[in-house]
N, C-alpha and C. Protein backbone atom coordinates (compact mmCIF):
# COMPACT_ATOMS: atom_id res chain seq x y z
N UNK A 1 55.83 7.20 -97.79
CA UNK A 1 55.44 5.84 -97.68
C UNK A 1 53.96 5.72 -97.59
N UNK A 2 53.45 4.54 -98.36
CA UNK A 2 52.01 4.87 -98.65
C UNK A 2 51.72 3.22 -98.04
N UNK A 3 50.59 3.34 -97.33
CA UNK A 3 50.50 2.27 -96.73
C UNK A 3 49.85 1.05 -97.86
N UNK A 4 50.54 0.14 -98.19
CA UNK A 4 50.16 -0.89 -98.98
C UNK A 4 48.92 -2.08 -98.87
N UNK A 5 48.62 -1.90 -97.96
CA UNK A 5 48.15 -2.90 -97.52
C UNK A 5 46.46 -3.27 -98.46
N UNK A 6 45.58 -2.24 -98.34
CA UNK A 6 44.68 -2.03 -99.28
C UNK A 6 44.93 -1.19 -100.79
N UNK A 7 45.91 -1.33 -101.17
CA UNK A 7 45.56 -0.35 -102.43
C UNK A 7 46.46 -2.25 -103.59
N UNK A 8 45.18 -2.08 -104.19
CA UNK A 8 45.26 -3.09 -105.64
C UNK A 8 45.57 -4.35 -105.20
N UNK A 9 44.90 -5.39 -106.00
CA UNK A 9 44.51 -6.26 -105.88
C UNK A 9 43.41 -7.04 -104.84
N UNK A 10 43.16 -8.42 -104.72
CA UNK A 10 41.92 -8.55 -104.39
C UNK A 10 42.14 -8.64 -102.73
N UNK A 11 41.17 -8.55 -102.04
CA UNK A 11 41.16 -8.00 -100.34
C UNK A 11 41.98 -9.30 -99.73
N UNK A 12 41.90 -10.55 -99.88
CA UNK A 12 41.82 -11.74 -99.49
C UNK A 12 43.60 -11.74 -99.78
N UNK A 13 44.20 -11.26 -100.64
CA UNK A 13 45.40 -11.69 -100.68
C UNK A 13 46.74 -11.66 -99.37
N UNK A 14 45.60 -9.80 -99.25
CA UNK A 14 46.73 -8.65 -98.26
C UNK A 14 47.03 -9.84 -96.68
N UNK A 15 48.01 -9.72 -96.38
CA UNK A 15 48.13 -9.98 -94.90
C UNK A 15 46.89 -9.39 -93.83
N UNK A 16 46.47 -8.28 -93.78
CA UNK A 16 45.61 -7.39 -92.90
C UNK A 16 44.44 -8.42 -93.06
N UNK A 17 43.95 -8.40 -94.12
CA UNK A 17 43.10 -9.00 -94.10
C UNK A 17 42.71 -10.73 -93.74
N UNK A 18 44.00 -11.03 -93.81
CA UNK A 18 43.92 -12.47 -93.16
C UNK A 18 44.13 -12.23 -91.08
N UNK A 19 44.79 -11.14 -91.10
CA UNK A 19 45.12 -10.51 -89.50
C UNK A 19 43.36 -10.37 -88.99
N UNK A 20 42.77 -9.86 -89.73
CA UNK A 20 41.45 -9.41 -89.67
C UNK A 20 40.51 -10.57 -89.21
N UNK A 21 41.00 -11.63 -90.33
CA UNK A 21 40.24 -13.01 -89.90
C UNK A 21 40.73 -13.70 -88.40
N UNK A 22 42.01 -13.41 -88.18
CA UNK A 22 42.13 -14.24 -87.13
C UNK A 22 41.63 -13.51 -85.82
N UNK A 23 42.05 -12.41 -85.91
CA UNK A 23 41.45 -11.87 -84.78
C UNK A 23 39.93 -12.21 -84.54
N UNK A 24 39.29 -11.99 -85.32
CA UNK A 24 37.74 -12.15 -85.52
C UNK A 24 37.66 -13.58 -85.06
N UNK A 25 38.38 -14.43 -85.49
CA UNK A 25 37.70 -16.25 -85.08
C UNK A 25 38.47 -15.95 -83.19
N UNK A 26 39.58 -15.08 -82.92
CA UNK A 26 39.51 -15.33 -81.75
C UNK A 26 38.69 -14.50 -80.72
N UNK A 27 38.19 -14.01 -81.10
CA UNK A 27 36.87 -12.95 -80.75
C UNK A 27 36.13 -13.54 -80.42
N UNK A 28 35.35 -14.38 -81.28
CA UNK A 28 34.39 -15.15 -81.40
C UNK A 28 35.03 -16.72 -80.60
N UNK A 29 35.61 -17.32 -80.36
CA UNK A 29 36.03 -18.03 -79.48
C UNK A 29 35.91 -17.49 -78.15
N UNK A 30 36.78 -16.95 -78.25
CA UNK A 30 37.31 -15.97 -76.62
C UNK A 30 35.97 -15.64 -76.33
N UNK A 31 34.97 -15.19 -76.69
CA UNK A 31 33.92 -14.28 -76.59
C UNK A 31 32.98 -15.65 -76.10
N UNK A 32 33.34 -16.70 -76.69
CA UNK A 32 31.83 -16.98 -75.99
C UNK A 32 32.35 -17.95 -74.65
N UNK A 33 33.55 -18.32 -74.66
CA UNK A 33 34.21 -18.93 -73.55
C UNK A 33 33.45 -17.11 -72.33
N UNK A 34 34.08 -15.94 -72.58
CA UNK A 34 34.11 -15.01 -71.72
C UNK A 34 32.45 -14.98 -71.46
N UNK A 35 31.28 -15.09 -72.66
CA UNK A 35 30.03 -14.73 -72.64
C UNK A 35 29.49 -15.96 -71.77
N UNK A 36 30.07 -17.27 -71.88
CA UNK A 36 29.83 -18.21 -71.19
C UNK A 36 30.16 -18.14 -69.56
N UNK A 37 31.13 -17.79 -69.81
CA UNK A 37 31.28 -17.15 -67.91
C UNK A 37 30.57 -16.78 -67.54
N UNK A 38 30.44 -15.08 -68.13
CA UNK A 38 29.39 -13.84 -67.67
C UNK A 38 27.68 -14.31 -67.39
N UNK A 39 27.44 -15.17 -67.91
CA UNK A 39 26.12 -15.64 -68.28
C UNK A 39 26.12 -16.30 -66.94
N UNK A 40 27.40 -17.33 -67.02
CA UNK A 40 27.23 -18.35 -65.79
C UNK A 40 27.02 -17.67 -64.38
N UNK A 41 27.96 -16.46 -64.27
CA UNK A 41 27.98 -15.77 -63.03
C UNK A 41 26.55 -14.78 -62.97
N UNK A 42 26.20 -14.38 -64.08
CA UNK A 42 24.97 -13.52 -63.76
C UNK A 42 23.88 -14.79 -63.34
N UNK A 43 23.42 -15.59 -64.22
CA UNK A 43 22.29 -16.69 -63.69
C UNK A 43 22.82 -17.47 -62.34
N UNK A 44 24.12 -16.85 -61.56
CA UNK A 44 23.80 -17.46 -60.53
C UNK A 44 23.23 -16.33 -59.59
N UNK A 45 23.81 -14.81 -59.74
CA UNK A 45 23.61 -13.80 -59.38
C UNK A 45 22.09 -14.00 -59.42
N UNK A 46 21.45 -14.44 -60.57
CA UNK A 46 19.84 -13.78 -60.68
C UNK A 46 19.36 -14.96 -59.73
N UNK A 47 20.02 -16.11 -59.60
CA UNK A 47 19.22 -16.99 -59.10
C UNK A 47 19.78 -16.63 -57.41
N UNK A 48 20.88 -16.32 -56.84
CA UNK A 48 20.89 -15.88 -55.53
C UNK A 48 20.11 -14.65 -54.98
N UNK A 49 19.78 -13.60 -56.07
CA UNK A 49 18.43 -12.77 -55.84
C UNK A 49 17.36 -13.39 -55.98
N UNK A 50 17.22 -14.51 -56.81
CA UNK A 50 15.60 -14.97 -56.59
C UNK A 50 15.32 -15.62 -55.36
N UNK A 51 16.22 -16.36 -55.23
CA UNK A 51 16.47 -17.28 -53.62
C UNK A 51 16.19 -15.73 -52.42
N UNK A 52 16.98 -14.87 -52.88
CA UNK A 52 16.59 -14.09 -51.50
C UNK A 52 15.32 -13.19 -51.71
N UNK A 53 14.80 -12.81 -52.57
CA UNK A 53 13.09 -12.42 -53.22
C UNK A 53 12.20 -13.57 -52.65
N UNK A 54 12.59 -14.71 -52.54
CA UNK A 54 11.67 -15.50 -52.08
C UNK A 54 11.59 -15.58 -50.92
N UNK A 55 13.00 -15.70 -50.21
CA UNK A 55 13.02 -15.53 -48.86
C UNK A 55 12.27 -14.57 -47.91
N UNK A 56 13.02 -13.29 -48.53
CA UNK A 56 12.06 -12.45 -48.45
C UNK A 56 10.51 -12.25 -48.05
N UNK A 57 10.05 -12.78 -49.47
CA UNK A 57 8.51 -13.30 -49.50
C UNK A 57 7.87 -14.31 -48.51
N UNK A 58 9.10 -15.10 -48.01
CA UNK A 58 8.61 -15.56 -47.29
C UNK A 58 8.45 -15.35 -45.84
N UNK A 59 9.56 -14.61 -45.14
CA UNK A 59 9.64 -13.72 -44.37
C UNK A 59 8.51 -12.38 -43.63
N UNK A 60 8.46 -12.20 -44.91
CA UNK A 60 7.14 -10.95 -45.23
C UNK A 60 5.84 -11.86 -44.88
N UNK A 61 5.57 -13.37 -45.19
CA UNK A 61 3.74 -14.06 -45.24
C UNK A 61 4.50 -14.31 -43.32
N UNK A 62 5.26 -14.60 -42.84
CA UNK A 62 5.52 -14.90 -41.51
C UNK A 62 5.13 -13.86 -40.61
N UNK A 63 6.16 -12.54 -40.99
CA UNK A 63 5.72 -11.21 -40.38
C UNK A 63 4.27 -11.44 -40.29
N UNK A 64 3.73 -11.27 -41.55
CA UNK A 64 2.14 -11.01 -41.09
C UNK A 64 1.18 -11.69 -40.74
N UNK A 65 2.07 -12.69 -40.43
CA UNK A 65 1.34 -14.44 -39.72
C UNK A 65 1.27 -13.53 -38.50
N UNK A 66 2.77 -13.30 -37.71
CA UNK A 66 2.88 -13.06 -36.59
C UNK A 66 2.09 -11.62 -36.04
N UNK A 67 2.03 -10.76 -36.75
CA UNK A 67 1.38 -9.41 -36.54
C UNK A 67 0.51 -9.96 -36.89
N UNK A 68 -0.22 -10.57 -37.52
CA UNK A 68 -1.81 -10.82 -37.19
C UNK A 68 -2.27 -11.57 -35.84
N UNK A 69 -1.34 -12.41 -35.42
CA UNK A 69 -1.68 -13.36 -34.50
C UNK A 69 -0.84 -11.76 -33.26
N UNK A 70 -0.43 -10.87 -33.20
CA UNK A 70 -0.31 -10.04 -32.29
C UNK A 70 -1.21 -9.25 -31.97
N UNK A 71 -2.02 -9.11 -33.00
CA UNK A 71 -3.09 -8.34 -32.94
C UNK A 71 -4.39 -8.70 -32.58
N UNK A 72 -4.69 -10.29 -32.65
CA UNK A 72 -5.47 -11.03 -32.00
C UNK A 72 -5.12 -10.89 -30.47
N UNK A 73 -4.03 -11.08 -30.40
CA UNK A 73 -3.31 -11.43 -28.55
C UNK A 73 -3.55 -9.44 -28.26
N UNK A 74 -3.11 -8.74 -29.05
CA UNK A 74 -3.85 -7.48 -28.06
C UNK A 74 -5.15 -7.23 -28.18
N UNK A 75 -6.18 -7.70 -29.46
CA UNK A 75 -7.49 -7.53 -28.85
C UNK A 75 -7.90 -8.17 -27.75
N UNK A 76 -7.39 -9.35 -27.70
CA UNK A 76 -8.01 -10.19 -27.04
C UNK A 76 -7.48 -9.67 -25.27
N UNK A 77 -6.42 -9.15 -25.19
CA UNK A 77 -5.71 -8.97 -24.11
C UNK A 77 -6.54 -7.54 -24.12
N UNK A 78 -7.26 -6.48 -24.52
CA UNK A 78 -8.11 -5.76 -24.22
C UNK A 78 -9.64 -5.67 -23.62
N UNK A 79 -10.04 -6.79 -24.35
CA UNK A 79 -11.12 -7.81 -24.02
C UNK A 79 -11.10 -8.14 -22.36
N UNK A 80 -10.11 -8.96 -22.08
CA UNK A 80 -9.51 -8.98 -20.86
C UNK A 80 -9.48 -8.16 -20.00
N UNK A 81 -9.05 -7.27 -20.72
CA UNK A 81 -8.80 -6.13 -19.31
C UNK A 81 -10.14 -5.75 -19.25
N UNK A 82 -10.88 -4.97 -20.01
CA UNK A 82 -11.91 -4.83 -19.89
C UNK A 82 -13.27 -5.72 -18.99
N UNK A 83 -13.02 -6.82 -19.18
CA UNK A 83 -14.02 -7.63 -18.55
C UNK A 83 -13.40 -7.32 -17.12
N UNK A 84 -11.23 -7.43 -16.48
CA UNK A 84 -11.64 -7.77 -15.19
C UNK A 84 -11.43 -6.14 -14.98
N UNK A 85 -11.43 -5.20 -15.46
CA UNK A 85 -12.15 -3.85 -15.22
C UNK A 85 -13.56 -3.61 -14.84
N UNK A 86 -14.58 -4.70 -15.35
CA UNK A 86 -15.94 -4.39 -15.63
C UNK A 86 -16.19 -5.42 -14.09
N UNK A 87 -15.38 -6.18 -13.82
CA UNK A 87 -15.20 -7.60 -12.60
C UNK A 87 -15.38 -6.63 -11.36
N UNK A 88 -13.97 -5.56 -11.79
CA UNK A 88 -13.18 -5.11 -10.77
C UNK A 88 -14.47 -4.00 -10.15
N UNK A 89 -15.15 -3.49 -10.88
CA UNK A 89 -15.89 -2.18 -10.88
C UNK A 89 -17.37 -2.61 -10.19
N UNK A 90 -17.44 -4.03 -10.03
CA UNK A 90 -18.96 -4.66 -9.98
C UNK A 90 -18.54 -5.35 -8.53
N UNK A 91 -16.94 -5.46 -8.40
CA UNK A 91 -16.58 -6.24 -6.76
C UNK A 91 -16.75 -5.00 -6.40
N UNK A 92 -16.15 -3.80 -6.71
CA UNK A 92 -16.44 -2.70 -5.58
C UNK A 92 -17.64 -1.71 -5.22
N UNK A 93 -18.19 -2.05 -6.03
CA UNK A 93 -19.50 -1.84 -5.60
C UNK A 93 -20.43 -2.76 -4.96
N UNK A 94 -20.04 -3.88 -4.95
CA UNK A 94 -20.70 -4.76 -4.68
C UNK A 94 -19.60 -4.65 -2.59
N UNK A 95 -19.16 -4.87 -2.33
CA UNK A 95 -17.96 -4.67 -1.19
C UNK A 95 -18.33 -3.02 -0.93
N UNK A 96 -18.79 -1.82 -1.21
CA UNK A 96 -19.29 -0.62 -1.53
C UNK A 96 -20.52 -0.88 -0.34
N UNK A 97 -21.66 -1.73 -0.97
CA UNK A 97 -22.98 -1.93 -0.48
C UNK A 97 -22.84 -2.67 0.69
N UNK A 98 -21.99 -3.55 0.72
CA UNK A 98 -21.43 -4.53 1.78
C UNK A 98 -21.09 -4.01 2.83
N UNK A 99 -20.30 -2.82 2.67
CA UNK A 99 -19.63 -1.78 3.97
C UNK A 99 -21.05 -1.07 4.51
N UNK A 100 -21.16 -0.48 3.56
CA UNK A 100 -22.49 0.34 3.77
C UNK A 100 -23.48 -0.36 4.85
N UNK A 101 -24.45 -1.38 4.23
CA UNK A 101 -25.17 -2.43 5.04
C UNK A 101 -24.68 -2.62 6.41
N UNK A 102 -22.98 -2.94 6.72
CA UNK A 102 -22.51 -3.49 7.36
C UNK A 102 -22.37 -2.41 8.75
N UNK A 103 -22.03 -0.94 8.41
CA UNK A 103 -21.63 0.19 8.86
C UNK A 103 -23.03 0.77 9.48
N UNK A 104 -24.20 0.44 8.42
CA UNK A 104 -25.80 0.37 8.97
C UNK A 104 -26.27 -0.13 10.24
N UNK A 105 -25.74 -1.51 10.26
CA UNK A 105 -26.10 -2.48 10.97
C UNK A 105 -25.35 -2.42 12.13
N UNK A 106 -24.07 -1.67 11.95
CA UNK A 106 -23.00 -1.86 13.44
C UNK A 106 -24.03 -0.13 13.64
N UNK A 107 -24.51 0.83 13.52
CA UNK A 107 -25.05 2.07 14.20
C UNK A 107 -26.20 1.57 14.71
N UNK A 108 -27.03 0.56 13.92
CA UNK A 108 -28.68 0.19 14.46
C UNK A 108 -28.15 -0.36 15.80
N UNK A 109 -26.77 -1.55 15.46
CA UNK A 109 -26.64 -2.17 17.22
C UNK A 109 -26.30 -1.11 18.38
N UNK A 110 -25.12 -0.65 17.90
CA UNK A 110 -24.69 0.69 18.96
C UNK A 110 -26.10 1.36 19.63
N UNK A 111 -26.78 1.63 18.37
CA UNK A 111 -28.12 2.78 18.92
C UNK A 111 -28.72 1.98 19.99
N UNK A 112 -29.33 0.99 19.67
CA UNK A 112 -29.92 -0.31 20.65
C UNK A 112 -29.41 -0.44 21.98
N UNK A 113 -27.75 -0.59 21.69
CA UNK A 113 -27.17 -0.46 23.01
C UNK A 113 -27.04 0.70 23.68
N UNK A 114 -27.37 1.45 23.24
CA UNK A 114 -27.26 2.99 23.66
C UNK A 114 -28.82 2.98 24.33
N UNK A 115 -30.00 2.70 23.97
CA UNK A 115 -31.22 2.77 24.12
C UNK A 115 -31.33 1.47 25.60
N UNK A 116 -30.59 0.26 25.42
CA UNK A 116 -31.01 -0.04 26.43
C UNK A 116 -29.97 0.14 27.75
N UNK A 117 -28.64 0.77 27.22
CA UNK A 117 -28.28 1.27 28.67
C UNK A 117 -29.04 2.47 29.29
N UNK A 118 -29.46 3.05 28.81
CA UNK A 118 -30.22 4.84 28.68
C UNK A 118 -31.65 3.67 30.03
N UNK A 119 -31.95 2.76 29.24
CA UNK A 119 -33.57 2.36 30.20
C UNK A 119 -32.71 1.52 31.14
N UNK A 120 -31.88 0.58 31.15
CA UNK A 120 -31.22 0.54 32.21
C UNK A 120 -31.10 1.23 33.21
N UNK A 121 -30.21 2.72 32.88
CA UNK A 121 -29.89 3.12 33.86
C UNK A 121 -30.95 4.24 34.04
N UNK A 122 -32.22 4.15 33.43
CA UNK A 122 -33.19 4.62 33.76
C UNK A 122 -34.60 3.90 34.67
N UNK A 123 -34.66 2.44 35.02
CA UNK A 123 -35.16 1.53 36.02
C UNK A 123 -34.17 1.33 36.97
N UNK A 124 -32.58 1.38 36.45
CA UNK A 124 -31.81 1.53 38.08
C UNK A 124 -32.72 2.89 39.13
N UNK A 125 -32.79 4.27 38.18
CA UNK A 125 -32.84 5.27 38.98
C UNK A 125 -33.64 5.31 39.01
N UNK A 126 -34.97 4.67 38.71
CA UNK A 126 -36.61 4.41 38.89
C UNK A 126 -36.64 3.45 40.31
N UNK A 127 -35.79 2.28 40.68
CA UNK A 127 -35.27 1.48 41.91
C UNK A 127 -34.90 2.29 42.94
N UNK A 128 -34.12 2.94 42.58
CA UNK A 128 -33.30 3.89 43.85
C UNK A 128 -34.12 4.47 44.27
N UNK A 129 -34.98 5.46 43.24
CA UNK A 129 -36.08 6.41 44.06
C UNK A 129 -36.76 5.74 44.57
N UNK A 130 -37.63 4.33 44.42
CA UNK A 130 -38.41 3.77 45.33
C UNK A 130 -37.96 2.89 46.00
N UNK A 131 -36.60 2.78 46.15
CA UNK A 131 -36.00 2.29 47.63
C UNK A 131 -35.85 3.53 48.64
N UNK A 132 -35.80 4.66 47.96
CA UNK A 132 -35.72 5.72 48.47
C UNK A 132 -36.56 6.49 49.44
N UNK A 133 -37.79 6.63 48.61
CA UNK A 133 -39.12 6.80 49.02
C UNK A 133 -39.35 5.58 50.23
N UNK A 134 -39.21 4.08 49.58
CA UNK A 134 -39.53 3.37 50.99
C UNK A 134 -39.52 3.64 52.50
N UNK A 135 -37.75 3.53 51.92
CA UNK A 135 -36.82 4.03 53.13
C UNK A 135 -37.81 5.05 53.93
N UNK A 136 -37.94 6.39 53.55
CA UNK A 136 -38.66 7.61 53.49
C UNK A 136 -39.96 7.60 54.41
N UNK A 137 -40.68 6.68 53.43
CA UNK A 137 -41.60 6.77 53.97
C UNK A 137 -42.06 5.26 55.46
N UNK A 138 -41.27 4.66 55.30
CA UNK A 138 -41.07 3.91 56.56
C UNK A 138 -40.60 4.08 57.74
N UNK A 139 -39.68 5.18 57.21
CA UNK A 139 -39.07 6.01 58.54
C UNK A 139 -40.33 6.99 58.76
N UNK A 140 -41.20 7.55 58.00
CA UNK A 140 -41.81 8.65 58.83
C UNK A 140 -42.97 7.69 59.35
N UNK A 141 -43.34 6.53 58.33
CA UNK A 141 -44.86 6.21 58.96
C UNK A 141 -44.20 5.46 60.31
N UNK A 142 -43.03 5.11 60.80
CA UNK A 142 -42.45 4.53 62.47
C UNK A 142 -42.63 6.04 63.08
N UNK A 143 -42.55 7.20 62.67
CA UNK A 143 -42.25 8.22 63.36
C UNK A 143 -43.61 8.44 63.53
N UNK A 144 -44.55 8.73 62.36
CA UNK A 144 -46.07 9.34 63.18
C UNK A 144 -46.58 8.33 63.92
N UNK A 145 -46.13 6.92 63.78
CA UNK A 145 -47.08 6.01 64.39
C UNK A 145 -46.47 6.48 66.01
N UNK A 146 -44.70 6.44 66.33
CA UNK A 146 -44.05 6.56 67.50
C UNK A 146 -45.02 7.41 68.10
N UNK A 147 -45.30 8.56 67.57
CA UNK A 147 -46.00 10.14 68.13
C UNK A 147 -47.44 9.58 68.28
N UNK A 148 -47.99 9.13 67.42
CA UNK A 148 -49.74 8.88 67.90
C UNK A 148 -50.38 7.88 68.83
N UNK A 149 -49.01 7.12 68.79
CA UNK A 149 -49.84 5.89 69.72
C UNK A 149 -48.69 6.27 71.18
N UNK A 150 -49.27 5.83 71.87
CA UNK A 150 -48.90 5.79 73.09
C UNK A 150 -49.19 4.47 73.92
N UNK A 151 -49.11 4.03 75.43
CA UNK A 151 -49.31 2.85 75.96
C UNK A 151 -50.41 2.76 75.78
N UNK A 152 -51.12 3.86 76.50
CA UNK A 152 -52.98 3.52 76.68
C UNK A 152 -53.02 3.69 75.21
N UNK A 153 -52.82 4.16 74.30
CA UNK A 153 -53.63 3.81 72.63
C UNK A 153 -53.40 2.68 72.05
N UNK A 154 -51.95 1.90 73.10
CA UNK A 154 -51.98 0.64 72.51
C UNK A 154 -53.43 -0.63 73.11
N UNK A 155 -52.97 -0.06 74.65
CA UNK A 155 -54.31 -1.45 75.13
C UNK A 155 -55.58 -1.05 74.32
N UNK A 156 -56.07 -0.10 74.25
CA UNK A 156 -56.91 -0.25 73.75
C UNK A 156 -57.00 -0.71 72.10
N UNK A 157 -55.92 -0.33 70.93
CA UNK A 157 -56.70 -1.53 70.06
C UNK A 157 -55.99 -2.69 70.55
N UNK A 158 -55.49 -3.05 71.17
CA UNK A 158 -55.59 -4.08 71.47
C UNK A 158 -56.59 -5.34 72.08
N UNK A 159 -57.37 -4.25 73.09
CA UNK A 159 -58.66 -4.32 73.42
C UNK A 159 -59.64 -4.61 72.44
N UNK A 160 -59.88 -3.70 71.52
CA UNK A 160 -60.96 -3.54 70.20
C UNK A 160 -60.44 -4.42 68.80
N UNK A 161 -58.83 -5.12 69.03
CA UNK A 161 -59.23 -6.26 67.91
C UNK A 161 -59.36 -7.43 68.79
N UNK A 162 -59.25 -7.44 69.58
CA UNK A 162 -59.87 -9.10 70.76
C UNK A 162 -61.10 -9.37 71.12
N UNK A 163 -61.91 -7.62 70.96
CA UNK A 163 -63.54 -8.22 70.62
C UNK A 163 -63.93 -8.14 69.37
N UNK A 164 -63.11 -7.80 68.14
CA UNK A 164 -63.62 -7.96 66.71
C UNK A 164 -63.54 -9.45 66.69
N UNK A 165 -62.66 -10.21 66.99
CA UNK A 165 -61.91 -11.91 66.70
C UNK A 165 -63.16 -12.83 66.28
N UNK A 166 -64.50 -12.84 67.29
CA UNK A 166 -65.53 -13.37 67.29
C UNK A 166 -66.19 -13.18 66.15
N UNK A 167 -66.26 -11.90 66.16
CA UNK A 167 -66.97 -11.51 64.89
C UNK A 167 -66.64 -12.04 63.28
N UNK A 168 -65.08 -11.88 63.58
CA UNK A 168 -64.20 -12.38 62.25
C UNK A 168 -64.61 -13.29 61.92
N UNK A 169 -64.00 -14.54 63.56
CA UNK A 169 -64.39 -15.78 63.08
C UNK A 169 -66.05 -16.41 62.35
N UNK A 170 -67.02 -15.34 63.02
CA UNK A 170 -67.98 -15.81 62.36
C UNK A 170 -68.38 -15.30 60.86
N UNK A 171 -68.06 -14.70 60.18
CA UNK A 171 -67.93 -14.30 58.97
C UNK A 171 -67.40 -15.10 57.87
């Protein structure tokens, strides 16, 4: 059996070849109904990637909104520290000199008070000895006087300032 279909006469007559045509017009139908889909679903595909490319993009100018404006807030928050570092370093030295002065001034008083209890209790014991000595010597000058004078050594100065008196008075 020899397949008939192409052998003699003209192409257009055979069945196949009219099979040929129909398939082909439904190809071409079918095909662009199917190409019309595919198209529809990819341009939405390309357009839900462009939507998120943009997003994206836009996402990305935010990020570096925000990291720039972070990077301002940590210079600036370095800045900061630094100054109340430079604050902190200038109170304690400054509170440093303050103690110091202060620690100066409480030894100059102490010393002072030390200096005038020291003469204090150095005119107390300058007092004592010459209450001492008084004492001393009041008791001995009653004692040589007790021993040198006697009754008769009294009448007589007694005698010899009662004839000076005249004399005084005339002077």
């Amino acid at each position: 059996m020899e397949y008939q279909a192409f052998a003699g006469g003209p192409f257009y007559t055979h069945g196949s070849f009219w099979v040929f045509v129909a398939v082909a017009i439904f190809a071409i139908l079918a095909g662009r109904k199917v190409v019309s889909a595919i198209t529809t679903m990819l341009d939405a595909r390309a357009a839900s990637v462009s939507a998120a490319l943009a997003e994206a993009a836009q996402l990305k100018r935010e990020a570096e909104v925000i990291l720039a404006d972070a990077k301002a807030r940590q210079a600036q928050a370095v800045e900061d520290a630094k100054l109340i570092l430079a604050s902190a370093k200038a109170e304690a030295a400054r509170l440093a000199s303050n103690f110091a002065a202060e620690a100066e001034a409480s030894a100059k008083r102490r010393e002072r008070m030390a200096l005038e209890r020291i003469a204090a209790a150095e005119t107390s014991a300058v007092n004592e000895v010459r209450a001492v000595a008084i004492d001393v010597a009041t008791a001995a000058s009653a004692a040589i006087l007790g021993e040198s004078f006697g009754a008769q050594a009294d009448a007589s100065i007694v005698d010899h300032a009662i004839a000076a008196v005249p004399a005084a008075l005339r002077a």
